[in-house]
Each structure stands twice: as C-alpha cells, then as structure tokens.
C-alpha atoms as a PDB file:
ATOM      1  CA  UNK A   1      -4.393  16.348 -11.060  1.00  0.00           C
ATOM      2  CA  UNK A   2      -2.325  16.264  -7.985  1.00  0.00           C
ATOM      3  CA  UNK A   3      -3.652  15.806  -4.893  1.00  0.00           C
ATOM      4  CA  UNK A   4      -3.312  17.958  -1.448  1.00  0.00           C
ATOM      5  CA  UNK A   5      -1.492  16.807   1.275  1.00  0.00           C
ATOM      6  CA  UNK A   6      -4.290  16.346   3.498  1.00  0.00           C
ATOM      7  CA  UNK A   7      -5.985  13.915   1.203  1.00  0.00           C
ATOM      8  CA  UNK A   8      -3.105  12.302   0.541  1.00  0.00           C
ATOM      9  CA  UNK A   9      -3.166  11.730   4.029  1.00  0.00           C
ATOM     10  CA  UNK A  10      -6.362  10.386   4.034  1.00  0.00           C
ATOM     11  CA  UNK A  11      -6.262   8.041   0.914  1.00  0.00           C
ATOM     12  CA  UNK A  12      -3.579   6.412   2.415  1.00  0.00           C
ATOM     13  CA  UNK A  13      -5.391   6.198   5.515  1.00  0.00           C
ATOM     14  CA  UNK A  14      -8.138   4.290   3.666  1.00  0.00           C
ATOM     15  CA  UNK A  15      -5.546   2.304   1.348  1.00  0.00           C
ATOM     16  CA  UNK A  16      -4.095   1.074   4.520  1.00  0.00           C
ATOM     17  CA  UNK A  17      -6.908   0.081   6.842  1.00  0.00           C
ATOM     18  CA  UNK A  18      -9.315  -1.096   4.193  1.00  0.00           C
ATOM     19  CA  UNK A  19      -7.245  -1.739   0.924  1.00  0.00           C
ATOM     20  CA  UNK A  20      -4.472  -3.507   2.921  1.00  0.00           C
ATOM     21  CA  UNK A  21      -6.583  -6.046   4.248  1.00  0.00           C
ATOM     22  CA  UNK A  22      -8.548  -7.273   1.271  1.00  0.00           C
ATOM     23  CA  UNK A  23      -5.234  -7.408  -0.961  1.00  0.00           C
ATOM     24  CA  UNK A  24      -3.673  -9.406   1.574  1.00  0.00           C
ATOM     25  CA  UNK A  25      -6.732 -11.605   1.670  1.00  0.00           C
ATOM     26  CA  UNK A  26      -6.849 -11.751  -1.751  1.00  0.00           C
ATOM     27  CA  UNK A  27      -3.243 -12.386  -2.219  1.00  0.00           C
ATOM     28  CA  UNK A  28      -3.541 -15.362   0.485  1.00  0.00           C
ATOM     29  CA  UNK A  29      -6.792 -17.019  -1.714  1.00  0.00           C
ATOM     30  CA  UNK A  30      -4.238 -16.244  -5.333  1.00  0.00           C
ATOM     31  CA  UNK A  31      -1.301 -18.810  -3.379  1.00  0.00           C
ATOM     32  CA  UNK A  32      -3.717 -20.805  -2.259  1.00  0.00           C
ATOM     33  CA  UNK A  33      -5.077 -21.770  -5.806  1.00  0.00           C
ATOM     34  CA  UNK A  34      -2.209 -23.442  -6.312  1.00  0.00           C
ATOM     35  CA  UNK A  35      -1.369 -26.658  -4.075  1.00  0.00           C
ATOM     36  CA  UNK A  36       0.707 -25.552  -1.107  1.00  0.00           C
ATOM     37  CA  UNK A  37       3.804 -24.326  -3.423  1.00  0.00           C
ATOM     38  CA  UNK A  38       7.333 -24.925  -2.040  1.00  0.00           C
ATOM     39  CA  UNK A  39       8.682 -22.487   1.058  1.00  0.00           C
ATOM     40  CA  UNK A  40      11.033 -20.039  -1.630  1.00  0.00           C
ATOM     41  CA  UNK A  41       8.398 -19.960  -4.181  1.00  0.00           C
ATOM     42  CA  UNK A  42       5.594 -19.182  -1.944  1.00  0.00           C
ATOM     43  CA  UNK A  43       7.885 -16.354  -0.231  1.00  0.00           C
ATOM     44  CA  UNK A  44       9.125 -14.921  -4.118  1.00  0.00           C
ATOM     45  CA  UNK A  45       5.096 -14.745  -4.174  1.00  0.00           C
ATOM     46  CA  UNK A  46       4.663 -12.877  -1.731  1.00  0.00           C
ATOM     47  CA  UNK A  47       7.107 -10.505  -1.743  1.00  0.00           C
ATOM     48  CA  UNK A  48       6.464  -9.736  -5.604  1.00  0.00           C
ATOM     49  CA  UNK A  49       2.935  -9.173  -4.207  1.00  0.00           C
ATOM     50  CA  UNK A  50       3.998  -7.239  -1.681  1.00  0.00           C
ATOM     51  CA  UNK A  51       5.738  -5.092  -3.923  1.00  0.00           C
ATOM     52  CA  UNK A  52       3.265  -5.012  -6.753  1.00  0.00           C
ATOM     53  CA  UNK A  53       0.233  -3.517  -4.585  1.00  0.00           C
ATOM     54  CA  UNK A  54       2.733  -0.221  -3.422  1.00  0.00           C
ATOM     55  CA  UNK A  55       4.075   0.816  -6.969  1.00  0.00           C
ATOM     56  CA  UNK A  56       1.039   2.352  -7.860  1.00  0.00           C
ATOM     57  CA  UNK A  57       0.213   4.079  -4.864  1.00  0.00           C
ATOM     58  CA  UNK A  58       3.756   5.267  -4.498  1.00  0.00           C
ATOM     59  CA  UNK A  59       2.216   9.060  -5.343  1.00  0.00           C
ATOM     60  CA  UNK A  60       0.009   8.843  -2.580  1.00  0.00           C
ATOM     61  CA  UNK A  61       2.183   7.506   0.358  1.00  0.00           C
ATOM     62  CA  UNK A  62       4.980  10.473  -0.997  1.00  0.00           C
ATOM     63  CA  UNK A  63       6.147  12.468   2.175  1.00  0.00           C
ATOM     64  CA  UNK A  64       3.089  11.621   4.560  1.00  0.00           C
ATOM     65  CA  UNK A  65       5.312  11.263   7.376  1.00  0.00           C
ATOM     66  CA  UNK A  66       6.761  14.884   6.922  1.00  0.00           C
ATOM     67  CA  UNK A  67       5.492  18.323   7.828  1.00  0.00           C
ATOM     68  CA  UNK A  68       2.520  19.682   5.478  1.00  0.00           C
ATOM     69  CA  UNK A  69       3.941  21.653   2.918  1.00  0.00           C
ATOM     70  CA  UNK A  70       1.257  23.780   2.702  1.00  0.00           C
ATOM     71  CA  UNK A  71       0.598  24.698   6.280  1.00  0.00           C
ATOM     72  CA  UNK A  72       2.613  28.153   7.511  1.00  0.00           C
ATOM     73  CA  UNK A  73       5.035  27.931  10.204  1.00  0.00           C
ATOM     74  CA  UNK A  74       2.494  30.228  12.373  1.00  0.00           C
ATOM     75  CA  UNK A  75      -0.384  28.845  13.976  1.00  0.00           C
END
C-alpha cells in the first residue's frame, strides 16, 4: 500500500522529531558498549549508522520537499 503525500509528510514528521532522537541515543549507548573505540572506527560507526536508519525509510522521505502531487494548481 502506498501512502499519500500528506502522510508521508507526517510520518516523516514523527520519524524525525521522535524516531531521530532515540536512534541517535541508542546508537550513542551501541558505541559506547565498547571501550572508547579509536577516532576512524568510531566515525565508520557512525556514519554506517547514520546510513543504516534512512534506507528503510527512503519511501517515506521521497519528494517531501516538492509540491503535492495530488493537490490542483487552483486553490
């Protein structure tokens, strides 16, 4: 099921203000597991992370920053 644009719009409202946070938080706790890992490997970390959380939200953040679609030119 696809969804609209306008909850698109909000999911990835609610991905970013509440999801964003805790994965970061969590992600912070994951590297800090380990005992203070060198400067590169704790930056590979975190930019793997940083790239893992997005791929499978990619559908929703998908042309939020254009025009709706949907919406007629007259209003």
């Amino acid at each position: 099921m696809e969804l609209s644009y306008k909850s698109r719009r909000r999911w990835s409202l609610v991905v970013l203000l509440i999801g964003l946070p805790l994965y970061i938080v969590a992600a912070v706790t994951v590297v800090n597991w380990f005992d203070r890992p060198g400067f590169l490997t704790e930056l590979v970390i975190y930019v793997g992370l940083g790239i893992f959380w997005v791929l499978p939200l990619r559908a929703v953040f998908r042309g939020i920053g254009k025009a709706d679609p949907e919406k007629d030119g007259a209003e």
